[in-house]
C-alpha atoms as a PDB file:
ATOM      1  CA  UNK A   1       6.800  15.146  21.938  1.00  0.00           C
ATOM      2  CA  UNK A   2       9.097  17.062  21.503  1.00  0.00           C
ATOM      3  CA  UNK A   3      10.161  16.074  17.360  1.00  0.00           C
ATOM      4  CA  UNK A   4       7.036  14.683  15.367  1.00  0.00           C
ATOM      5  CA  UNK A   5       8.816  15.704  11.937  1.00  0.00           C
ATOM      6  CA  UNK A   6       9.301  12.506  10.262  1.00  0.00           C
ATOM      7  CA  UNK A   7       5.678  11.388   9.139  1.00  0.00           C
ATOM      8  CA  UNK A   8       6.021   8.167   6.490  1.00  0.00           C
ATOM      9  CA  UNK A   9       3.308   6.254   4.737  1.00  0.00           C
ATOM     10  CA  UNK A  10       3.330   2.630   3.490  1.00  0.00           C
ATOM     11  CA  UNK A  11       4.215   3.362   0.162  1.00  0.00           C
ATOM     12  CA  UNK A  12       7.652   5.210   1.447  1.00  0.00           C
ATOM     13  CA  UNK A  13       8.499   2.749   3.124  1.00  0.00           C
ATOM     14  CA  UNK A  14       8.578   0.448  -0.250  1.00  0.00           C
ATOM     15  CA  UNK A  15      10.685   3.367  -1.376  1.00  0.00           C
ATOM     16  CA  UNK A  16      12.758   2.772   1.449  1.00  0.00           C
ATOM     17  CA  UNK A  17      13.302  -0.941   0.761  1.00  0.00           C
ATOM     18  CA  UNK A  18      13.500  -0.354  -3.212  1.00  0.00           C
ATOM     19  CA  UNK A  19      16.282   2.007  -2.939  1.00  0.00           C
ATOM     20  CA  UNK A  20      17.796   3.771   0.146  1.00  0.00           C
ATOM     21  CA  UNK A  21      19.807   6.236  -1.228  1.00  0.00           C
ATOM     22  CA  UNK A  22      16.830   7.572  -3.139  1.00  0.00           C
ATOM     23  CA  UNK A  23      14.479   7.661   0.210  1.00  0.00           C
ATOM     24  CA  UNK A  24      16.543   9.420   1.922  1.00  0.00           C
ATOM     25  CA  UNK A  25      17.350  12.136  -1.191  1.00  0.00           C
ATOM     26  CA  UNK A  26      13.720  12.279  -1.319  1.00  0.00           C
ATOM     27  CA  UNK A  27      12.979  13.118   2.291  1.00  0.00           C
ATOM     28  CA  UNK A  28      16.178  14.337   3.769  1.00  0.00           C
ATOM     29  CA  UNK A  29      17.248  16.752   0.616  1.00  0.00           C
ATOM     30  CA  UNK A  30      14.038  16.664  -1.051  1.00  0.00           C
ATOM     31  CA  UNK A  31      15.550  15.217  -4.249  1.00  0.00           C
ATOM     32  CA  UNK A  32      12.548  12.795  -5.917  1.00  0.00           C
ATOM     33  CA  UNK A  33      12.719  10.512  -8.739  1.00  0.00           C
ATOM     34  CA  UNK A  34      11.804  12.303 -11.864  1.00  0.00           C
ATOM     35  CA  UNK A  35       7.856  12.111 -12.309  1.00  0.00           C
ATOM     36  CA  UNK A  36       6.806   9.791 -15.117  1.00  0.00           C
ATOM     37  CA  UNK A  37       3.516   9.444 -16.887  1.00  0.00           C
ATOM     38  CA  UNK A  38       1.212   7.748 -14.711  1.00  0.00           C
ATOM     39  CA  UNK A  39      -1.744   5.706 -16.280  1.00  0.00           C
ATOM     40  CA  UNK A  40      -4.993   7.059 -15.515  1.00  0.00           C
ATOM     41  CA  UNK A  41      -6.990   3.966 -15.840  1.00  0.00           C
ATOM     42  CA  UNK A  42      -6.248   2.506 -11.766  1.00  0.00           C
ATOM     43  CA  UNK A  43      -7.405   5.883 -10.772  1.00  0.00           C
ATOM     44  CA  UNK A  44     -10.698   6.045 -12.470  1.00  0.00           C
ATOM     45  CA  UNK A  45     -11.118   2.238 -11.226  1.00  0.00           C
ATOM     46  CA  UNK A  46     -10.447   3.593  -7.907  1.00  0.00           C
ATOM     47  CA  UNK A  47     -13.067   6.195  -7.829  1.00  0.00           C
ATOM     48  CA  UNK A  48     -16.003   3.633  -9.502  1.00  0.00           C
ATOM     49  CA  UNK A  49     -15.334   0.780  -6.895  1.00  0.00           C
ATOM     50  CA  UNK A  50     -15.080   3.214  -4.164  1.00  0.00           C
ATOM     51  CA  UNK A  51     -18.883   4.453  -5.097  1.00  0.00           C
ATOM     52  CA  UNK A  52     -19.773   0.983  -5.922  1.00  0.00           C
ATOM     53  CA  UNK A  53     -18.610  -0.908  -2.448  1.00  0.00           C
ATOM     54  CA  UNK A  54     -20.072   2.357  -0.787  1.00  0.00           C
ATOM     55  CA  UNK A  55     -23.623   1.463  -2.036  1.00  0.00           C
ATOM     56  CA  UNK A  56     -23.111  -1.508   0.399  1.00  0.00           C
ATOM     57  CA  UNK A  57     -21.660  -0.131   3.266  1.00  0.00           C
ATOM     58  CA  UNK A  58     -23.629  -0.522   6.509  1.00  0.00           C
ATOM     59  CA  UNK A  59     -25.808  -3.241   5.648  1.00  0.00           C
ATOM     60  CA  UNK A  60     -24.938  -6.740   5.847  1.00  0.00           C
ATOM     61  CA  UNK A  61     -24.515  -7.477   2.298  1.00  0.00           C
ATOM     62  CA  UNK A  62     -20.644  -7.502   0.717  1.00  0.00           C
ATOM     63  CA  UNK A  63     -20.967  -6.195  -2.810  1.00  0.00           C
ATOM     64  CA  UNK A  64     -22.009  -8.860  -5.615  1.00  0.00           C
ATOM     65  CA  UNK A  65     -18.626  -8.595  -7.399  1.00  0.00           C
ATOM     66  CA  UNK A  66     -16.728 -10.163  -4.202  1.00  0.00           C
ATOM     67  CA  UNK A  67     -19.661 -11.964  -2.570  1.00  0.00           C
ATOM     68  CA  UNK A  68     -18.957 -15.095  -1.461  1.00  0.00           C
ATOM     69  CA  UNK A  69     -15.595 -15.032  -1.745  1.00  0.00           C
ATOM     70  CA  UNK A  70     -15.000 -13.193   1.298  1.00  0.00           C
ATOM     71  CA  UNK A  71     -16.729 -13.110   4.507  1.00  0.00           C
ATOM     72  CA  UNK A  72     -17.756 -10.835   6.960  1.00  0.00           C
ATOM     73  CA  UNK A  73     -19.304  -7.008   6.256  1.00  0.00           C
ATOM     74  CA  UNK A  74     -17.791  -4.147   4.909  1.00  0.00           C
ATOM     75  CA  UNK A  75     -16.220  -1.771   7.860  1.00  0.00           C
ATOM     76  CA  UNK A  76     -18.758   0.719   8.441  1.00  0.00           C
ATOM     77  CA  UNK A  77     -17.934   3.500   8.557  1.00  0.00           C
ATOM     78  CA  UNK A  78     -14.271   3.377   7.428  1.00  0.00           C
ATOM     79  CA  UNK A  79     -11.449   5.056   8.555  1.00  0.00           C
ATOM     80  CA  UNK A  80     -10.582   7.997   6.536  1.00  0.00           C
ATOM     81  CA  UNK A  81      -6.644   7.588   7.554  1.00  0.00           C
ATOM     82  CA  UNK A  82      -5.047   5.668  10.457  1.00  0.00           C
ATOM     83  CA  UNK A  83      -2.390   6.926  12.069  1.00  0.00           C
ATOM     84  CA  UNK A  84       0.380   5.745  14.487  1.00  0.00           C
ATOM     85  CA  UNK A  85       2.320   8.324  16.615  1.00  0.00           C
ATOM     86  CA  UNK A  86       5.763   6.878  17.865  1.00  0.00           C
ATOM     87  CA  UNK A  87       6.760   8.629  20.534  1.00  0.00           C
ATOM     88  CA  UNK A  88      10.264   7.081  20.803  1.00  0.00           C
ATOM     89  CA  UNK A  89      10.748   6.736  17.593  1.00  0.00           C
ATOM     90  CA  UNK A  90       9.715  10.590  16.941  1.00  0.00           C
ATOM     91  CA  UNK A  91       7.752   9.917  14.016  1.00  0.00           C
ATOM     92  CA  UNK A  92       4.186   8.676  12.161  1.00  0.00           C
ATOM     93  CA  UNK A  93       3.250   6.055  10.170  1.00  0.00           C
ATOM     94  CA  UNK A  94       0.062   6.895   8.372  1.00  0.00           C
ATOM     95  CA  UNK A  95      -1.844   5.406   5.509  1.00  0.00           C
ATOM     96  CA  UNK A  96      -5.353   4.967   3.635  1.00  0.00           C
ATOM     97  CA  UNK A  97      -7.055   2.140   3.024  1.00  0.00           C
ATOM     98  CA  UNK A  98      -8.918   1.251   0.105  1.00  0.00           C
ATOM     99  CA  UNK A  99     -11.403  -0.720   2.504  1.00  0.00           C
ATOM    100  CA  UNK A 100     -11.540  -3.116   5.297  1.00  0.00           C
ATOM    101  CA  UNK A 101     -13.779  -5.861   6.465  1.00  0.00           C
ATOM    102  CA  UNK A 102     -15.937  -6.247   9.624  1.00  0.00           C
ATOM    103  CA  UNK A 103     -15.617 -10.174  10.574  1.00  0.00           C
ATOM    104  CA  UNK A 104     -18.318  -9.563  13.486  1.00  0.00           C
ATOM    105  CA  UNK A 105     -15.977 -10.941  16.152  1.00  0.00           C
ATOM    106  CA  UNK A 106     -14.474  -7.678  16.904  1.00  0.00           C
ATOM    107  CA  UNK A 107     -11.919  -8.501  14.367  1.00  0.00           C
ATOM    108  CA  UNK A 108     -11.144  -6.811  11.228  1.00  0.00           C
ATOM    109  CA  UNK A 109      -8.870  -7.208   7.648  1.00  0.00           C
ATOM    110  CA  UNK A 110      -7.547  -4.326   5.699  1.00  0.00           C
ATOM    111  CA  UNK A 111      -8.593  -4.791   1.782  1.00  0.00           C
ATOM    112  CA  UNK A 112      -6.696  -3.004  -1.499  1.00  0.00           C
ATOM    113  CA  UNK A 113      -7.397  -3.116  -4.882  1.00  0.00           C
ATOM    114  CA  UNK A 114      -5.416  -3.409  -7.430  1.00  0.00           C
ATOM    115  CA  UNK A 115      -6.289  -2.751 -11.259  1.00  0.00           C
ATOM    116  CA  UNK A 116      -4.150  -5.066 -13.575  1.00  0.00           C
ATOM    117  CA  UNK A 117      -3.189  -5.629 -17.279  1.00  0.00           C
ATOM    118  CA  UNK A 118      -3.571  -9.561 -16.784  1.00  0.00           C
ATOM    119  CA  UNK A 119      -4.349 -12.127 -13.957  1.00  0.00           C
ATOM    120  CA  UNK A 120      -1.835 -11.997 -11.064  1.00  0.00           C
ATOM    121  CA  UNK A 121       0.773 -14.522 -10.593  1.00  0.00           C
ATOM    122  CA  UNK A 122       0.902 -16.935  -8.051  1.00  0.00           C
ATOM    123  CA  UNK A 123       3.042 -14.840  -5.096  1.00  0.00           C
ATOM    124  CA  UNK A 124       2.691 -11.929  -3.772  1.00  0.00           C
ATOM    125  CA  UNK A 125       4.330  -9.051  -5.119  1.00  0.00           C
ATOM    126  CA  UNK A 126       7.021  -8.185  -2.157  1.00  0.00           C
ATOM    127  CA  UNK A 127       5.433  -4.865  -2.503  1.00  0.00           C
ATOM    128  CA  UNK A 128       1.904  -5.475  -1.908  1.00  0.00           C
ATOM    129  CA  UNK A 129       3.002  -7.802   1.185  1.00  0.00           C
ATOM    130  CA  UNK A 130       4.721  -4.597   3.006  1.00  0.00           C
ATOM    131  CA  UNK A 131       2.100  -2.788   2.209  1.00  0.00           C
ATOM    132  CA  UNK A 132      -0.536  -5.326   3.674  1.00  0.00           C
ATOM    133  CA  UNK A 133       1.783  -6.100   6.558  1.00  0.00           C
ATOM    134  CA  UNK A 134       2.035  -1.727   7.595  1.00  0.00           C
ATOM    135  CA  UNK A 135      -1.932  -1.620   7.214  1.00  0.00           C
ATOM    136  CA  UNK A 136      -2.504  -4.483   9.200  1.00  0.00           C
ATOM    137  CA  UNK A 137      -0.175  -3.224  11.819  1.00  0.00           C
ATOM    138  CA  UNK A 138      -1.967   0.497  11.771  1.00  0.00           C
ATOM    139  CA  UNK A 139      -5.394  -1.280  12.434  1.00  0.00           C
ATOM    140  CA  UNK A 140      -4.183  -3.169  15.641  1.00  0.00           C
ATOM    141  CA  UNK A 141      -2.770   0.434  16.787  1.00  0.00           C
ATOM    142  CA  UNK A 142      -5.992   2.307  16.339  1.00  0.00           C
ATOM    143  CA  UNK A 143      -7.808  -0.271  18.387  1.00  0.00           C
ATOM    144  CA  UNK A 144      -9.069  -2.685  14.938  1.00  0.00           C
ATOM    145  CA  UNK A 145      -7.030  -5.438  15.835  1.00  0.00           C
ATOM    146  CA  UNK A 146      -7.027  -8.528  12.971  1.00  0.00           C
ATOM    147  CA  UNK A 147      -6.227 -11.807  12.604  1.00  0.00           C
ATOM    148  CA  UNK A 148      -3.319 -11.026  10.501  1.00  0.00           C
ATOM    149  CA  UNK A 149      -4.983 -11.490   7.473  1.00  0.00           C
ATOM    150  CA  UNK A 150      -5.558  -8.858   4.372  1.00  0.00           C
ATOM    151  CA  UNK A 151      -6.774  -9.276   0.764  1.00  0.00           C
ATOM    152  CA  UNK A 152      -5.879  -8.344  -2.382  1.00  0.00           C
ATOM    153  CA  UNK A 153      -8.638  -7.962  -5.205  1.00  0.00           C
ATOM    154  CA  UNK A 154      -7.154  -7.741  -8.481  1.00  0.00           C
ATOM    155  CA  UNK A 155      -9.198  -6.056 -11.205  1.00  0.00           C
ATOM    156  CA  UNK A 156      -7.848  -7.348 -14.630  1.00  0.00           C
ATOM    157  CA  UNK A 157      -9.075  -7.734 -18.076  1.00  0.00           C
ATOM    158  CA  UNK A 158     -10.366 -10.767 -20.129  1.00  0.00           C
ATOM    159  CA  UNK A 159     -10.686 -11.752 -23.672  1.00  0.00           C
ATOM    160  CA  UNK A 160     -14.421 -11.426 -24.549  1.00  0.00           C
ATOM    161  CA  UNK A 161     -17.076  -9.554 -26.731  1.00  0.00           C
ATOM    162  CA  UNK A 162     -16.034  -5.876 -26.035  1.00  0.00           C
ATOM    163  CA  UNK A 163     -19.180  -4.269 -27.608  1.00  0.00           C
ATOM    164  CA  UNK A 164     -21.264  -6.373 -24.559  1.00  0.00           C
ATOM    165  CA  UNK A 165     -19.208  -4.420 -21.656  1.00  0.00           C
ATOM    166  CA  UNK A 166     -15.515  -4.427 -21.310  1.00  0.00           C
ATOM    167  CA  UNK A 167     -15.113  -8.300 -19.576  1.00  0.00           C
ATOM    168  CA  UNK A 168     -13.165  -7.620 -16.758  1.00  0.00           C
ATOM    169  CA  UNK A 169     -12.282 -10.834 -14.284  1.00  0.00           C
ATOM    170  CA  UNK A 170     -11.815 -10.705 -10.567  1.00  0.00           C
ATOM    171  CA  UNK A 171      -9.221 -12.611  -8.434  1.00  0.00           C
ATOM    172  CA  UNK A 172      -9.091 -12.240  -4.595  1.00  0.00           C
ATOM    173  CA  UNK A 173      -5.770 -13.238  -3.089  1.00  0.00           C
ATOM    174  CA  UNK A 174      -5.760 -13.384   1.005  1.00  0.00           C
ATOM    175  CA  UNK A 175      -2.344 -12.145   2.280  1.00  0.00           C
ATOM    176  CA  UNK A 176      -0.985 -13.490   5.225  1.00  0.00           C
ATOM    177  CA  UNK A 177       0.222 -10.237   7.239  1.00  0.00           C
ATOM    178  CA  UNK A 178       3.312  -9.355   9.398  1.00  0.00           C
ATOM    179  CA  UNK A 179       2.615  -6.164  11.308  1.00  0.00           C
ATOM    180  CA  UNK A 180       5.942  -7.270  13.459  1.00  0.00           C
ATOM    181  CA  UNK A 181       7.707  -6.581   9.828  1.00  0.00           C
ATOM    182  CA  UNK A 182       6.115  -3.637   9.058  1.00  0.00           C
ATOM    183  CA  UNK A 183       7.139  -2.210  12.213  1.00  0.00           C
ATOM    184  CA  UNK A 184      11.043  -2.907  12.175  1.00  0.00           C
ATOM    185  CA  UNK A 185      10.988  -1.560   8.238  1.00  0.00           C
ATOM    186  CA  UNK A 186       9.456   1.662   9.597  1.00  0.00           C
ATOM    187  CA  UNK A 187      11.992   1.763  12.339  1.00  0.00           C
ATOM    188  CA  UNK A 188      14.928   1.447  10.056  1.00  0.00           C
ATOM    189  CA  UNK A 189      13.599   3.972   7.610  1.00  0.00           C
ATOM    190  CA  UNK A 190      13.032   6.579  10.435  1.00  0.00           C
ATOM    191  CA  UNK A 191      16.863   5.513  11.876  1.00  0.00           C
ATOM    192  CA  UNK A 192      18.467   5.975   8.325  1.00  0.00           C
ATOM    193  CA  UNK A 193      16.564   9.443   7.516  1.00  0.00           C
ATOM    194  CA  UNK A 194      18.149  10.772  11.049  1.00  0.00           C
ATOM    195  CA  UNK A 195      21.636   9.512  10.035  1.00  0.00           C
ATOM    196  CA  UNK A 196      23.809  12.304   7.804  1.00  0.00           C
ATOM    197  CA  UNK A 197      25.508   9.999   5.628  1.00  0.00           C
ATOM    198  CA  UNK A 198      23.647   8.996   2.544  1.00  0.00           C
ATOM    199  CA  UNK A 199      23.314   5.076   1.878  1.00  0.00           C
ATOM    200  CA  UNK A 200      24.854   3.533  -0.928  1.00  0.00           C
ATOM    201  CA  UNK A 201      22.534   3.083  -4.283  1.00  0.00           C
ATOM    202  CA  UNK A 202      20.743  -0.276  -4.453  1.00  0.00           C
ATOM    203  CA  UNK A 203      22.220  -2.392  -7.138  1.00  0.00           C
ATOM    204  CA  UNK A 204      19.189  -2.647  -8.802  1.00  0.00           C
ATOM    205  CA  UNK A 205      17.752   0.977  -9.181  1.00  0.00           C
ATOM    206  CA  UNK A 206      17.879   2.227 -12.222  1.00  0.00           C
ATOM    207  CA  UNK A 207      17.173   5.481 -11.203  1.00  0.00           C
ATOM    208  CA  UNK A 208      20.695   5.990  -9.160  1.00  0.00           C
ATOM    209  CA  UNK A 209      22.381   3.996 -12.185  1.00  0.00           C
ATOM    210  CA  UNK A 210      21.254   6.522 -14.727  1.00  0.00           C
ATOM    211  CA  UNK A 211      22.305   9.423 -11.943  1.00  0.00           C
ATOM    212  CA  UNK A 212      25.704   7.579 -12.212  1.00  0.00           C
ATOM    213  CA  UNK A 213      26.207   7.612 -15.935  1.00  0.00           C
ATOM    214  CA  UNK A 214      24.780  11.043 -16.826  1.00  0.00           C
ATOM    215  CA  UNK A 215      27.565  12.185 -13.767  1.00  0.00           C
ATOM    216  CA  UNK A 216      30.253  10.085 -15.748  1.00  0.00           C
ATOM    217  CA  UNK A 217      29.776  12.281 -19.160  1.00  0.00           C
ATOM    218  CA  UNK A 218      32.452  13.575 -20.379  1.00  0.00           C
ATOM    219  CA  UNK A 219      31.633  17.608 -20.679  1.00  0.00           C
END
């Protein structure tokens, strides 16, 4: 292959759908968003449920916390990072997941976790949905196909005695993938970052607005 430069992961392509004009700064000029103070707390979640689910990976017990509420095995042994190589496209889509279940039918669902302030609502943040849809679609390309289903387990706090254990609360949400969609988002991203004209601002970044009014100072 003759151009493998343009390698994207499922959180650029949110970027992509957030705001164009600052994907392709990012990648094509190498212009980011100014960093920001990022909470700590989801990271250190991260690394204790990562241990924890661990402790039950390769038996055929799923982890007290979620037991019973999903089915199936944890995947065993999990894929470090899956990657898809688009040869007409000349690019990769690659991504990590935060685990995956084994449904014993050859079939398999990509899992994330997601540490919260308060229970999630209702829908699905638009978000987490691409980001469900692009890992479902990089397990059916490296041969785990699904049944185009994912979950989300949300990690969130709840009012109770604090000096007995911080209560936290648990909520599983099952996501009802499109890898199809996935796909044709990665395509367009790949399609706009090989195009020389840079894309209008969204109307709703605020990042490109303030660009806009610190340009419009008067000196």
């Amino acid at each position: 292959m003759e151009d493998k430069g343009i390698k994207l992961s499922p959180s650029s392509l949110n970027l992509f759908v957030e705001c164009p004009r600052c994907f392709w700064l990012k990648h094509n000029k190498g212009i980011g968003r100014p960093d920001s103070i990022f909470p700590s707390l989801p990271g250190g979640m991260d690394r204790v449920l990562k241990v924890y689910f661990d402790e039950y990976r390769g038996t055929e017990s799923l982890p007290p916390i979620v037991e019973g509420r999903l089915t199936g095995k944890l995947m065993n042994p999990l894929p470090k990072t899956l990657t898809f190589v688009d040869d007409d496209l000349r690019a990769i889509l690659s991504g990590k997941l935060d685990d995956a279940l084994d449904f014993g039918d050859g079939t398999y669902a990509p899992v994330d976790h997601k540490t919260r302030g308060s229970a999630p609502k209702e829908d699905i943040l638009w978000m987490y949905q691409l980001q469900m849809d692009a890992y479902d679609f990089l397990m059916d390309k490296n041969k785990f196909p699904t049944k185009n289903e994912a979950y989300l387990v949300y990690y969130h706090p709840t009012p109770g005695k604090l000096h007995e254990n911080f209560p936290f609360e648990v909520t599983i949400k099952p996501v009802k993938t499109n890898p199809e969609h996935a796909y044709k988002v990665f395509s367009d991203a790949v399609h706009l970052l090989r195009s020389d004209e840079m894309p209008v601002p969204a109307k709703t970044c605020s990042f490109c607005a303030w660009a806009r009014t610190m340009n419009n100072l008067d000196d």
